[in-house]
N, C-alpha and C. Protein backbone atom coordinates (compact mmCIF):
# COMPACT_ATOMS: atom_id res chain seq x y z
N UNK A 1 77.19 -55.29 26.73
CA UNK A 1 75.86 -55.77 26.39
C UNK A 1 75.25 -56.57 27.53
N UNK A 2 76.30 -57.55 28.30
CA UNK A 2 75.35 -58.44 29.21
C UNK A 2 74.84 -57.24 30.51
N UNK A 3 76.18 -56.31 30.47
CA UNK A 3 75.65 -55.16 31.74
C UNK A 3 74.08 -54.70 31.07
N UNK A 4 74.01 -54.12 29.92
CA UNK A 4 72.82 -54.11 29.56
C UNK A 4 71.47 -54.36 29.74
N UNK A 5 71.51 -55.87 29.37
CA UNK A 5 70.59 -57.14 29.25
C UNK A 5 70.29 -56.92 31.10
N UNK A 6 71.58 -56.94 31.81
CA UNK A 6 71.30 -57.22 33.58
C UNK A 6 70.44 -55.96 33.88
N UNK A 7 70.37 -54.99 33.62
CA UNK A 7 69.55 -53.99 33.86
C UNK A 7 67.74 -54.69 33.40
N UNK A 8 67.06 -55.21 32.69
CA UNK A 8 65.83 -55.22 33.04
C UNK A 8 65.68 -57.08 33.64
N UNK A 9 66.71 -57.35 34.67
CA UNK A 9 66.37 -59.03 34.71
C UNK A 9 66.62 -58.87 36.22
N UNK A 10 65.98 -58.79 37.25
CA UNK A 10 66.36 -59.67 38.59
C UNK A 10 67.17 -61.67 38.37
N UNK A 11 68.02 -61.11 39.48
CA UNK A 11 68.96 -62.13 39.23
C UNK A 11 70.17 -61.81 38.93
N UNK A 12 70.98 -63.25 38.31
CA UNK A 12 72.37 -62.94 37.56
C UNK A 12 72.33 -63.91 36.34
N UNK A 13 73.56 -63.55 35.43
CA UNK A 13 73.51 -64.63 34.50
C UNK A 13 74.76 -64.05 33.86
N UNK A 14 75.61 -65.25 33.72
CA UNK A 14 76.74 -65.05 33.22
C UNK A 14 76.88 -64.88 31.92
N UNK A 15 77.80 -64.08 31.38
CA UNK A 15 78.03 -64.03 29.37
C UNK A 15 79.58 -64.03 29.49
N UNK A 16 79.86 -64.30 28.92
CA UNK A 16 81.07 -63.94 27.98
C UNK A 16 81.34 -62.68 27.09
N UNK A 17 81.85 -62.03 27.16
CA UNK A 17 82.44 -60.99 26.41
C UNK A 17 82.95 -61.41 24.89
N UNK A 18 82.09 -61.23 23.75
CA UNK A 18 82.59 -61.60 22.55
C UNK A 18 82.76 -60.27 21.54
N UNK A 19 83.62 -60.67 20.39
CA UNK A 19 84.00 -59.44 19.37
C UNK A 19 82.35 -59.49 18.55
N UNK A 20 82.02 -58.65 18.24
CA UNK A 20 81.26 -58.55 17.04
C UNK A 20 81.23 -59.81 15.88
N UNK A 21 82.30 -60.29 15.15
CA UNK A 21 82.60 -61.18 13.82
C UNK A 21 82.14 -62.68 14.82
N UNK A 22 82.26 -62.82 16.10
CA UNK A 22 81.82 -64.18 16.63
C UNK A 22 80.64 -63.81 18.06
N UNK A 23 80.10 -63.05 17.75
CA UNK A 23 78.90 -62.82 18.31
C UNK A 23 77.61 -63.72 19.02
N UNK A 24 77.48 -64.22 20.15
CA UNK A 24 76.17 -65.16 20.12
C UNK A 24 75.49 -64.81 21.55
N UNK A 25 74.38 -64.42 21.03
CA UNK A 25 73.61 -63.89 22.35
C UNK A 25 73.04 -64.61 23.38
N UNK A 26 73.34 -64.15 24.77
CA UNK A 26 73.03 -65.45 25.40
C UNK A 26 71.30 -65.21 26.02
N UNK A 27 70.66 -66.86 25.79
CA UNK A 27 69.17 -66.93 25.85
C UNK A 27 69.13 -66.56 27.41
N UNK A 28 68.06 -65.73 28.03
CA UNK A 28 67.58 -65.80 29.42
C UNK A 28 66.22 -66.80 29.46
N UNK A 29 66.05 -67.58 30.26
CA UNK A 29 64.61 -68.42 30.33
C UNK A 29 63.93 -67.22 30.94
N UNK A 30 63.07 -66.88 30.43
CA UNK A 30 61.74 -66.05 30.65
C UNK A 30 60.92 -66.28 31.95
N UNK A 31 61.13 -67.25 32.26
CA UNK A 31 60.26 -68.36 33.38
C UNK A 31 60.99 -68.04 34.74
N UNK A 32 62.14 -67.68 34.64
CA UNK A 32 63.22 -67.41 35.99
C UNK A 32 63.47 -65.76 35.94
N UNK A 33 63.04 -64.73 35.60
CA UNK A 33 63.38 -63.69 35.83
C UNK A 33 62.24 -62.43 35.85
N UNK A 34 62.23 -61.68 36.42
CA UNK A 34 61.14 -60.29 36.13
C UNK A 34 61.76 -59.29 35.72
N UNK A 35 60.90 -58.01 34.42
CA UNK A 35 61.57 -56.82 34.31
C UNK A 35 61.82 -56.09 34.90
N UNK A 36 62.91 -55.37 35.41
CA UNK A 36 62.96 -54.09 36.48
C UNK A 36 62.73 -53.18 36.07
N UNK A 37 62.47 -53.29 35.01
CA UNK A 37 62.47 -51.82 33.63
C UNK A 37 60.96 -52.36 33.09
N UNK A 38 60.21 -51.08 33.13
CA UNK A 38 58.60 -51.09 32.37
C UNK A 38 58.83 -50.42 30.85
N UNK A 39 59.69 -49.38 30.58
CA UNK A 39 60.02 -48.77 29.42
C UNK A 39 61.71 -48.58 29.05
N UNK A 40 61.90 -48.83 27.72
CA UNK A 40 63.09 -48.01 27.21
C UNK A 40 63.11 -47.80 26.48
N UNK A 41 63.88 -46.78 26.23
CA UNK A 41 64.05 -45.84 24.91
C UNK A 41 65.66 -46.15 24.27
N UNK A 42 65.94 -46.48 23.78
CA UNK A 42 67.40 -46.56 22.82
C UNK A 42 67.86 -45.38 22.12
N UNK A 43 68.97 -44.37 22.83
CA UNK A 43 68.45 -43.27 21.74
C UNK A 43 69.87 -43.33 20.72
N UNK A 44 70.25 -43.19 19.27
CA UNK A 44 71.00 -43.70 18.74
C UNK A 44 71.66 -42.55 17.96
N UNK A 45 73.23 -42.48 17.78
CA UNK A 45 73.75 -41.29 17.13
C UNK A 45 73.93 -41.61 16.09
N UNK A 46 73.45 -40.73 15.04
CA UNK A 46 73.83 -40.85 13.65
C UNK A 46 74.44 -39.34 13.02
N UNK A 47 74.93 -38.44 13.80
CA UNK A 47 75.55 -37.29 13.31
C UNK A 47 77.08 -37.32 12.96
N UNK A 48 77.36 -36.36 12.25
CA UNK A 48 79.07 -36.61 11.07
C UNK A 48 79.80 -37.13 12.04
N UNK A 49 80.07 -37.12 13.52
CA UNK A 49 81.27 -37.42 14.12
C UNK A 49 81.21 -38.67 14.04
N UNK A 50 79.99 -39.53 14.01
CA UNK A 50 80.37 -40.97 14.05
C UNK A 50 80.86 -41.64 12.75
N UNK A 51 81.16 -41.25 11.50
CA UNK A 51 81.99 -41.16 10.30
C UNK A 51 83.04 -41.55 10.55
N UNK A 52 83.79 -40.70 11.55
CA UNK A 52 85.36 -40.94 12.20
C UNK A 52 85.50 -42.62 12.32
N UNK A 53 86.58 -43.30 12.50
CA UNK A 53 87.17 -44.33 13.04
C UNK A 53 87.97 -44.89 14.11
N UNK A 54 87.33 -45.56 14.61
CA UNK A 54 87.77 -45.81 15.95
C UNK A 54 88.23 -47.41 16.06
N UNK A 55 89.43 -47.40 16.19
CA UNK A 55 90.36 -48.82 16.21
C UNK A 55 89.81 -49.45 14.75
N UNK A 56 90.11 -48.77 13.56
CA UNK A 56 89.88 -49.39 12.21
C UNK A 56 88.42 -49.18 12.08
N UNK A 57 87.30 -49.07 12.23
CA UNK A 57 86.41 -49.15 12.39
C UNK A 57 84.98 -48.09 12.72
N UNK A 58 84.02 -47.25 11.55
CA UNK A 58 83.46 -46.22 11.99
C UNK A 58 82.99 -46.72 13.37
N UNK A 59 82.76 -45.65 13.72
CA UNK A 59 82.22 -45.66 14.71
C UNK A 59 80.47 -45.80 14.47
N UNK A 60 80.07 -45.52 13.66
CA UNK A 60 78.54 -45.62 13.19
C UNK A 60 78.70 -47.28 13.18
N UNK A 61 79.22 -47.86 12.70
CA UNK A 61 79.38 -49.35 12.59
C UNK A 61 79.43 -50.00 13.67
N UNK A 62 80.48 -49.31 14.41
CA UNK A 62 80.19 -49.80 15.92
C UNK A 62 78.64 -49.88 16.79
N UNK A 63 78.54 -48.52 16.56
CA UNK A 63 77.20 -48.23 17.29
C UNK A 63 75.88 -49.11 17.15
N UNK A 64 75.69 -49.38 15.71
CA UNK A 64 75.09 -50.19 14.86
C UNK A 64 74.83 -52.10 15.08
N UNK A 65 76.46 -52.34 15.53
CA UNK A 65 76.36 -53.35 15.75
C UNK A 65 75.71 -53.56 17.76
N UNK A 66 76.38 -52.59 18.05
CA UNK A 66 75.84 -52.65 19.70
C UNK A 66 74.26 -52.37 19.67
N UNK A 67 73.18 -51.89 18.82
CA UNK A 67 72.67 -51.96 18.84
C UNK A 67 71.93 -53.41 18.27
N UNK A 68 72.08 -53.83 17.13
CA UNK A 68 71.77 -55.11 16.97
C UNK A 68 71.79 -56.32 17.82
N UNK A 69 73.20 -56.07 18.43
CA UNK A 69 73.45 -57.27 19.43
C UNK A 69 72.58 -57.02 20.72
N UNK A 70 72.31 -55.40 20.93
CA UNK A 70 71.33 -55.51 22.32
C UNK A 70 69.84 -56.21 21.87
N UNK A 71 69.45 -56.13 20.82
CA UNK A 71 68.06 -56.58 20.61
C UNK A 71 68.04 -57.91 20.53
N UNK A 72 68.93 -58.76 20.08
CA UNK A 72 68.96 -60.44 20.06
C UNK A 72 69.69 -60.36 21.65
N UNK A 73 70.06 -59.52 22.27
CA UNK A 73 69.79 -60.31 24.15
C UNK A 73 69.20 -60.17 25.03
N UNK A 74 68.69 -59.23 24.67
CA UNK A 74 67.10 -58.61 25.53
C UNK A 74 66.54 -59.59 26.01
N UNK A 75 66.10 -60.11 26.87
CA UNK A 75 64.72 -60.83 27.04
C UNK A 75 63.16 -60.27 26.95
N UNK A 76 62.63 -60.70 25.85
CA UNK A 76 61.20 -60.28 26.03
C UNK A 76 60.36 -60.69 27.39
N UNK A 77 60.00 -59.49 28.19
CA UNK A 77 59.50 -59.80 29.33
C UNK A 77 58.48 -58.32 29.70
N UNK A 78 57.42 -58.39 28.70
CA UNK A 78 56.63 -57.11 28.60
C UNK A 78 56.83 -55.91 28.50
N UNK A 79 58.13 -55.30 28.39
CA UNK A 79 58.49 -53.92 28.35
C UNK A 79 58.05 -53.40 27.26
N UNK A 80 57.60 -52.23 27.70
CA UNK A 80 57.47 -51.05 26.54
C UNK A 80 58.87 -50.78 25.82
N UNK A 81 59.03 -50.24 24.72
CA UNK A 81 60.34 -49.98 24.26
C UNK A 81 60.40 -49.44 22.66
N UNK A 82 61.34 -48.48 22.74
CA UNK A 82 61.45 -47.77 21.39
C UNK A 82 63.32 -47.36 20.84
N UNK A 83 63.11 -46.90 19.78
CA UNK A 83 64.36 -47.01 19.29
C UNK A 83 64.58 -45.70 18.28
N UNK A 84 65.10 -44.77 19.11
CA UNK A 84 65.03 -42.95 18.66
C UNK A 84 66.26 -42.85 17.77
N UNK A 85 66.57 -42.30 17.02
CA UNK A 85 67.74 -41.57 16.52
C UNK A 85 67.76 -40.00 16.19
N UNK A 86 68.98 -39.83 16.17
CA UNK A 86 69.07 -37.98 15.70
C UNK A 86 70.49 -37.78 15.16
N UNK A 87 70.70 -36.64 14.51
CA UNK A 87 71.86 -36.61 13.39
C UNK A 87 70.94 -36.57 11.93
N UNK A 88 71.51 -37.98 11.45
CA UNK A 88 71.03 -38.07 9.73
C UNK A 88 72.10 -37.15 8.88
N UNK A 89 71.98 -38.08 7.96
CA UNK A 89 72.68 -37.58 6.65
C UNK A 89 71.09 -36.78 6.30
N UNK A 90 71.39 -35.64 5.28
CA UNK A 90 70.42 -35.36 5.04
C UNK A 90 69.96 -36.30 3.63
N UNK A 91 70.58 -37.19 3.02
CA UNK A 91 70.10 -38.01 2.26
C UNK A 91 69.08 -39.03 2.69
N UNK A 92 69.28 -38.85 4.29
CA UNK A 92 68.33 -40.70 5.13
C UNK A 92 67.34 -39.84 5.14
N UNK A 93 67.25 -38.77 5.70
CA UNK A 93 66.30 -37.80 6.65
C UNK A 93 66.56 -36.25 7.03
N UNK A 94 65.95 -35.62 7.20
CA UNK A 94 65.98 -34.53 6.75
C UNK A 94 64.99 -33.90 8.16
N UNK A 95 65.07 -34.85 9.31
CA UNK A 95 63.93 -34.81 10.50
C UNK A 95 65.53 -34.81 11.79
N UNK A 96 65.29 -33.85 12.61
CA UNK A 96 66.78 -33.92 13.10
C UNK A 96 66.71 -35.48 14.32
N UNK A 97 65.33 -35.97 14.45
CA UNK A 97 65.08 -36.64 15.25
C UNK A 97 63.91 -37.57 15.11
N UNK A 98 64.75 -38.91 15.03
CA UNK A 98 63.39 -39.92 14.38
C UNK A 98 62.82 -41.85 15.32
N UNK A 99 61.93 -41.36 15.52
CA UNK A 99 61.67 -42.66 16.09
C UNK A 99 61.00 -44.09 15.08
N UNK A 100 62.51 -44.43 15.48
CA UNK A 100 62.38 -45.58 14.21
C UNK A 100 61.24 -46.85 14.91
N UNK A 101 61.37 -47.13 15.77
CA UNK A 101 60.78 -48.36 16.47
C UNK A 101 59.90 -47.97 17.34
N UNK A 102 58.78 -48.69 17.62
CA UNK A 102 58.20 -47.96 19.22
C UNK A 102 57.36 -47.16 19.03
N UNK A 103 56.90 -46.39 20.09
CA UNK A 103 57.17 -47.33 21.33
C UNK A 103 55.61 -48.37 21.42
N UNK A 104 56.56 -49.60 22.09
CA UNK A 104 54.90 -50.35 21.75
C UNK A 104 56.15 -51.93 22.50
N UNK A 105 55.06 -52.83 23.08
CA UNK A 105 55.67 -54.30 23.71
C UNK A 105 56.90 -54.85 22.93
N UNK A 106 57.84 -54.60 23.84
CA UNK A 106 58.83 -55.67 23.24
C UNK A 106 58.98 -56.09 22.30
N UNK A 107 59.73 -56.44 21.23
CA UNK A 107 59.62 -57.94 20.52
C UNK A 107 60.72 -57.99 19.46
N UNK A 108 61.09 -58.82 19.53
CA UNK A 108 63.19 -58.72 19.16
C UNK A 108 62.86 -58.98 17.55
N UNK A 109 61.66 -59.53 17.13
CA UNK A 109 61.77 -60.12 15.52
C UNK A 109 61.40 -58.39 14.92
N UNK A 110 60.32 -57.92 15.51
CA UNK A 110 59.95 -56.46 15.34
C UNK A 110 60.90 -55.56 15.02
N UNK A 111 61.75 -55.29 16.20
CA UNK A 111 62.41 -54.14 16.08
C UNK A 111 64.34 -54.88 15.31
N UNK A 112 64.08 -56.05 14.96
CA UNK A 112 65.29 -56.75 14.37
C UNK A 112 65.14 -55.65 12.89
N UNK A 113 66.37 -54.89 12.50
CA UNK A 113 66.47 -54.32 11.15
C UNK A 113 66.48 -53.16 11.29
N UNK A 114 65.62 -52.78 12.24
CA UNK A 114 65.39 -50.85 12.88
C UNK A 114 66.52 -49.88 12.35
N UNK A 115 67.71 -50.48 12.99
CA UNK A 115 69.00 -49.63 12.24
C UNK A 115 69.24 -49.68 11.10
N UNK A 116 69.02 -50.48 10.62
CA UNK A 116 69.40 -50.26 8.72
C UNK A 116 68.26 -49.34 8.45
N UNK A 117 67.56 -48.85 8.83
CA UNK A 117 66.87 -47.58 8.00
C UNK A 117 68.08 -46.13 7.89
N UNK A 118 68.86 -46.46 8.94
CA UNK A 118 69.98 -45.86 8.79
C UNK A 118 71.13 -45.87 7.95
N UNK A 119 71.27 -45.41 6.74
CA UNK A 119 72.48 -46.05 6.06
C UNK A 119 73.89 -45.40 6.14
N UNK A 120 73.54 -44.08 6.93
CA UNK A 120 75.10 -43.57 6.89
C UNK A 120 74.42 -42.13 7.40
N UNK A 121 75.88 -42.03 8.65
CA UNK A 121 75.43 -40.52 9.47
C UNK A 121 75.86 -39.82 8.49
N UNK A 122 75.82 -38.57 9.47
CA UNK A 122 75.69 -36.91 9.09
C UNK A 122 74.88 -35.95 9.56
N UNK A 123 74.98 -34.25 9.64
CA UNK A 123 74.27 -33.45 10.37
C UNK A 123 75.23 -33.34 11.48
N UNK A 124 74.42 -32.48 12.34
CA UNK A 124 74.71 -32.07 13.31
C UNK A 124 74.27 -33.08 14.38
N UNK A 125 74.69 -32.82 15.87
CA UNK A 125 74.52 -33.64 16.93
C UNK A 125 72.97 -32.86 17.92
N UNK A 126 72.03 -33.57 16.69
CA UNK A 126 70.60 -32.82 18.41
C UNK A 126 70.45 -33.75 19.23
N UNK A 127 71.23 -34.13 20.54
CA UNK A 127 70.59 -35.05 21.11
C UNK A 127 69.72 -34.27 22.36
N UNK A 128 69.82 -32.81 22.46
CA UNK A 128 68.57 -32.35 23.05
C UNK A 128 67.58 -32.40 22.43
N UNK A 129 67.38 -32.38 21.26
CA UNK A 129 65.65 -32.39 20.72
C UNK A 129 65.45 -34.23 20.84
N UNK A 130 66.24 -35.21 20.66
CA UNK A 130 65.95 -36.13 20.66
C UNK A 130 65.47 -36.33 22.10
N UNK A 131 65.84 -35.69 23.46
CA UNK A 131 65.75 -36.13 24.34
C UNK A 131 64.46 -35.18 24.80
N UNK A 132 64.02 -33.90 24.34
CA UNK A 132 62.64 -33.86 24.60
C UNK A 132 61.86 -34.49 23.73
N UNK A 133 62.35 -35.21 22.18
CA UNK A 133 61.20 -36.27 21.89
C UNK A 133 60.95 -37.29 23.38
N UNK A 134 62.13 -37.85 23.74
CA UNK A 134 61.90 -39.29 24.57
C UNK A 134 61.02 -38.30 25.82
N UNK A 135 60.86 -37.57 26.28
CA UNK A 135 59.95 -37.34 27.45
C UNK A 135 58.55 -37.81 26.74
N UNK A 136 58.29 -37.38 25.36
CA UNK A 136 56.85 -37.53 24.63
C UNK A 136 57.01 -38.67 24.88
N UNK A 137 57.82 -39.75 23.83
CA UNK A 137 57.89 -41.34 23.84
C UNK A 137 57.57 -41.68 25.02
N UNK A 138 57.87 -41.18 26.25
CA UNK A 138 57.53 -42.01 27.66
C UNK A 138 56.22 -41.35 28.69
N UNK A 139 55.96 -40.34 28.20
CA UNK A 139 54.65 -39.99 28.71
C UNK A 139 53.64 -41.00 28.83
N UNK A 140 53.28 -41.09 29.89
CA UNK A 140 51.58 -41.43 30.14
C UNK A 140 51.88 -43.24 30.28
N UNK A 141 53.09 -43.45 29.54
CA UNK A 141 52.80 -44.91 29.48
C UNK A 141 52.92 -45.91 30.87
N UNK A 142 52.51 -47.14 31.21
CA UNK A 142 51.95 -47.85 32.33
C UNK A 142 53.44 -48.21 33.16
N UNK A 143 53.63 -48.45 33.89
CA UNK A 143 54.82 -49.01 35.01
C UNK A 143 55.02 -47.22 35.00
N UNK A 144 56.70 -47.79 36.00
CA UNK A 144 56.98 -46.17 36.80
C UNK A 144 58.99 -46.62 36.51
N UNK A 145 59.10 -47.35 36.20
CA UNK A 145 60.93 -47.59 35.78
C UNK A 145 61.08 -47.30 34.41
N UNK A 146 61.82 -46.44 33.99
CA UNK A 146 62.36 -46.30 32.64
C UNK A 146 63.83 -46.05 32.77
N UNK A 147 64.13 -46.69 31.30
CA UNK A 147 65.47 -46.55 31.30
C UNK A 147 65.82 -45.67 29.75
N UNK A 148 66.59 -44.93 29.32
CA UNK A 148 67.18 -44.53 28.53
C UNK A 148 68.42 -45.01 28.12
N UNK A 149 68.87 -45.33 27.17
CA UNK A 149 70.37 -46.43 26.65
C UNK A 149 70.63 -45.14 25.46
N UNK A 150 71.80 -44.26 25.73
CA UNK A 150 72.26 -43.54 24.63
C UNK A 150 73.79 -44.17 24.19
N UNK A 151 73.61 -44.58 22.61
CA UNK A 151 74.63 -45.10 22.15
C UNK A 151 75.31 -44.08 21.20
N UNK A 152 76.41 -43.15 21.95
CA UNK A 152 77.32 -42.33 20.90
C UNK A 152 78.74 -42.09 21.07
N UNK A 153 79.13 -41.06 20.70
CA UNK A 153 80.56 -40.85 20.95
C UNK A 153 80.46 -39.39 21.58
N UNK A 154 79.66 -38.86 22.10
CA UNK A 154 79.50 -37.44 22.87
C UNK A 154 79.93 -36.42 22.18
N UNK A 155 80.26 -36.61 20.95
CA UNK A 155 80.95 -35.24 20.58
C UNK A 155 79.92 -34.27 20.31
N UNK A 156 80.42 -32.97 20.69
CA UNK A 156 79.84 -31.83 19.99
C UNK A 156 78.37 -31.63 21.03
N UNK A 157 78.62 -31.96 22.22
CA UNK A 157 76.94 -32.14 22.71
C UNK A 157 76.83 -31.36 24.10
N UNK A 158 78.37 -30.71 24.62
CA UNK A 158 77.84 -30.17 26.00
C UNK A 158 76.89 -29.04 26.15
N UNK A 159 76.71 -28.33 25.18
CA UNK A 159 75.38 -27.44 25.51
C UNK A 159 74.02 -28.52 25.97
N UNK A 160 73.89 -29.34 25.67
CA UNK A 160 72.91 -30.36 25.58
C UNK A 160 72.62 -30.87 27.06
N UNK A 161 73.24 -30.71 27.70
CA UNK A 161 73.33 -31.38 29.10
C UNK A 161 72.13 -30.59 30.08
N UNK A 162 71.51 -29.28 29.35
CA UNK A 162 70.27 -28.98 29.94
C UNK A 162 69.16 -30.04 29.91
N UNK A 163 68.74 -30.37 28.40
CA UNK A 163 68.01 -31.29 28.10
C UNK A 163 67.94 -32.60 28.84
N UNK A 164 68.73 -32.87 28.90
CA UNK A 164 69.64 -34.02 30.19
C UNK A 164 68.66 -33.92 31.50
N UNK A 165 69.01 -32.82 31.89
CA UNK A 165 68.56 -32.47 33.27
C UNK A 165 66.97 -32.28 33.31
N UNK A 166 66.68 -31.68 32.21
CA UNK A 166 65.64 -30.93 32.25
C UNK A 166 64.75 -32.80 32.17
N UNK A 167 65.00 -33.79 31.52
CA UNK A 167 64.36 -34.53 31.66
C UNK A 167 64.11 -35.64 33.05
N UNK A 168 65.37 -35.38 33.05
CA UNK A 168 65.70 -36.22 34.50
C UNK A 168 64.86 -35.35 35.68
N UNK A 169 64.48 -34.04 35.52
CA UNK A 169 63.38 -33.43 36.87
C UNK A 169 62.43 -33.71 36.00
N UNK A 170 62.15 -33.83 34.49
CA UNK A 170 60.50 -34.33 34.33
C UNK A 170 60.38 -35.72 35.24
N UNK A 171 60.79 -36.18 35.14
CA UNK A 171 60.72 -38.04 35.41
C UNK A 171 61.50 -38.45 36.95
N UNK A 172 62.05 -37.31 37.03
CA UNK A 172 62.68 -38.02 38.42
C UNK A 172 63.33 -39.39 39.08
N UNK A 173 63.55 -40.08 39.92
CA UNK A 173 63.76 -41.33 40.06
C UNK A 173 63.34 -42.64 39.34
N UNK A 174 62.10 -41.90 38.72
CA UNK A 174 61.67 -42.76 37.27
C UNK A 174 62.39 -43.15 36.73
N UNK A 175 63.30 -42.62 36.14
CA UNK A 175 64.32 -42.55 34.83
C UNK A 175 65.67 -42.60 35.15
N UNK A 176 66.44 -43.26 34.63
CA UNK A 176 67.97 -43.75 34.68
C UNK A 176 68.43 -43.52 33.52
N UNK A 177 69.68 -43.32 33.28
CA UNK A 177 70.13 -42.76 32.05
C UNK A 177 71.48 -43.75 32.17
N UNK A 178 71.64 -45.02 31.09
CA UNK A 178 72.54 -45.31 30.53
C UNK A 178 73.86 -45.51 29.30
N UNK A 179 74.48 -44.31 29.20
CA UNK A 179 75.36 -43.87 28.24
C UNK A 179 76.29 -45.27 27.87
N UNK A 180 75.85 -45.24 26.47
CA UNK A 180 77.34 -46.20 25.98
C UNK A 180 77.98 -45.43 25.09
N UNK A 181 79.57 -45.05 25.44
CA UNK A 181 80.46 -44.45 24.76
C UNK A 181 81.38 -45.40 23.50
N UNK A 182 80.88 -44.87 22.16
CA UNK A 182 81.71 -45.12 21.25
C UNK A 182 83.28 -44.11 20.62
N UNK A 183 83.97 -45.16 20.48
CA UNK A 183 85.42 -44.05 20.76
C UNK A 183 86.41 -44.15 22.04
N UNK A 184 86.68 -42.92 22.41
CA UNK A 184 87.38 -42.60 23.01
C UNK A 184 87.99 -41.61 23.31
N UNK A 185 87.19 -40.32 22.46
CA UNK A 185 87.30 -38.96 22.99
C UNK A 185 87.24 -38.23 23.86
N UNK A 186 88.28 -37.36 25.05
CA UNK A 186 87.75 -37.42 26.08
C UNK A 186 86.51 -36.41 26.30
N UNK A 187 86.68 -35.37 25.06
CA UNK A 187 85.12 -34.74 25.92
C UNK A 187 83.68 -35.41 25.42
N UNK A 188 84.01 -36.78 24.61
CA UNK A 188 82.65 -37.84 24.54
C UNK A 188 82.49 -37.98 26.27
N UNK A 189 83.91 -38.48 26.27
CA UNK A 189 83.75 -39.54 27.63
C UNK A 189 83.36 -38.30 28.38
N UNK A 190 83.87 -37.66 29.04
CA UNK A 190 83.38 -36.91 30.20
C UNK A 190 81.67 -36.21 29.92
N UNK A 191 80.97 -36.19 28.77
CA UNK A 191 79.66 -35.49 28.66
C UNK A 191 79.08 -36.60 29.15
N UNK A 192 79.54 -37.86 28.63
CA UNK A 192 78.26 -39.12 28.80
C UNK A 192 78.42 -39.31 29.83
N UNK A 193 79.35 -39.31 30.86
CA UNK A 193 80.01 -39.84 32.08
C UNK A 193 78.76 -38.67 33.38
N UNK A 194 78.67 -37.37 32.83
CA UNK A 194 78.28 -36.61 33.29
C UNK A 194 76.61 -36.94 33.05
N UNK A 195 76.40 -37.36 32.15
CA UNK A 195 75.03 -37.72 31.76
C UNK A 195 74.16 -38.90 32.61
N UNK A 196 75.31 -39.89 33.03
CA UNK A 196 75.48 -40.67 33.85
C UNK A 196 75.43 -40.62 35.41
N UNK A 197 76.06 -39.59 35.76
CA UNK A 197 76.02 -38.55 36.95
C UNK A 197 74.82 -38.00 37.06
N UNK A 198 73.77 -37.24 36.14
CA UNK A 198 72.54 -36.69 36.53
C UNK A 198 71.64 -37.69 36.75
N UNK A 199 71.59 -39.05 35.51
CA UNK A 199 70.37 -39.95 35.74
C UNK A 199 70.30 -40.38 37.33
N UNK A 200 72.14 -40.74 37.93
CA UNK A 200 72.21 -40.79 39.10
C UNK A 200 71.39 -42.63 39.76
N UNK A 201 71.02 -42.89 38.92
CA UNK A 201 69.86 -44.46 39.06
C UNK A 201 71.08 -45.16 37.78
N UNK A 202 71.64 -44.39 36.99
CA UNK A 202 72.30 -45.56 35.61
C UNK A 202 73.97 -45.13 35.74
N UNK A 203 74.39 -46.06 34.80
CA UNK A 203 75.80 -45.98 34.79
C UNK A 203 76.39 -45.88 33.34
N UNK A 204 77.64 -45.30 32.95
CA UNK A 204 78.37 -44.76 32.24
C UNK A 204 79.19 -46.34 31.65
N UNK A 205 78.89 -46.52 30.24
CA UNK A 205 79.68 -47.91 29.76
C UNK A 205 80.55 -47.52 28.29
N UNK A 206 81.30 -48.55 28.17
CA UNK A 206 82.10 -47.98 26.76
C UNK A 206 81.84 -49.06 25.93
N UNK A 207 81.48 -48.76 24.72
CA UNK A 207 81.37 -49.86 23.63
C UNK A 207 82.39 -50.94 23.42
């Protein structure tokens, strides 16, 4: 999460590494830092593989909480920003790809809750249609840095790695692609790792 947070802050700032159950996000003063990032997109897995358990623990739960905890450390510092998902139980949604938040300024009280519209994966894994939604989500909008934050466990997704590409030549050096791997599967790890490899501007992290 603080690697995270360091992606839209010139500067440094130290965190601590905490579990989830003792969690506390650390404040940035607003007054000492600029965004490097004009947009992001969060894109979030909610398809059957994240059901599975990983060290006691779904992995949807995981994902869930890494998402919560990124929004209480963010610093609000004008970014555009949205918060995509794809999968669904077909009980949540029945849309293979949904933009829960966004895109629209920052603001941590706003997009605080976003994931509980989620109550439990399922479906299949589109994170190509999710990822030609995010070219729409980032069209036209003002600055020239975007970042993408995909929080999953990669399964079931290497056909998908066109979409990948295909966005990374829409946007070009624009766009960075930061994968956070939930799990520990290796063909999660090696798709996101690879996903990581095309943005070529972002880096490959594990939950």
């Amino acid at each position: 999460l603080s690697a995270i947070a360091f992606l839209f802050l010139f500067g440094c700032a130290t965190k601590e590494t905490m579990k989830a159950p003792s969690f506390s996000a650390t404040t940035f003063d607003k007054g000492h830092y600029d965004s490097k990032v004009d947009n992001f997109v969060v894109v979030f897995d909610a398809s059957s593989s994240m059901r599975h358990k990983y060290k006691g623990t779904p992995k949807f739960d995981i994902a869930k909480t890494i998402g919560n905890q990124m929004n209480l450390t963010l610093p609000e510092l004008g970014q555009v920003a949205g918060v995509r998902s794809f999968g669904h139980d077909p009980s949540v949604s029945k849309q293979l790809t949904e933009l829960l938040y966004g895109m629209e300024t920052y603001s941590t009280a706003k997009a605080a809750g976003t994931l509980a519209k989620i109550t439990k994966p399922g479906g299949f894994s589109p994170l190509g249609t999710a990822l030609n939604a995010v070219a729409l989500d980032l069209e036209g909008l003002p600055g020239v840095h975007n970042a993408v934050i995909i929080v999953s466990d990669g399964m079931d997704m290497a056909p998908k790695i066109a979409q990948v590409q295909a966005l990374k030549d829409k946007f070009g050096s624009s766009i960075c692609f930061y994968p956070i791997l939930v799990g520990d599967a290796p063909e999660g790890t090696a798709f996101l790792q690879e996903v990581a490899r095309i943005g070529d501007c972002g880096f490959f992290s594990t939950a």
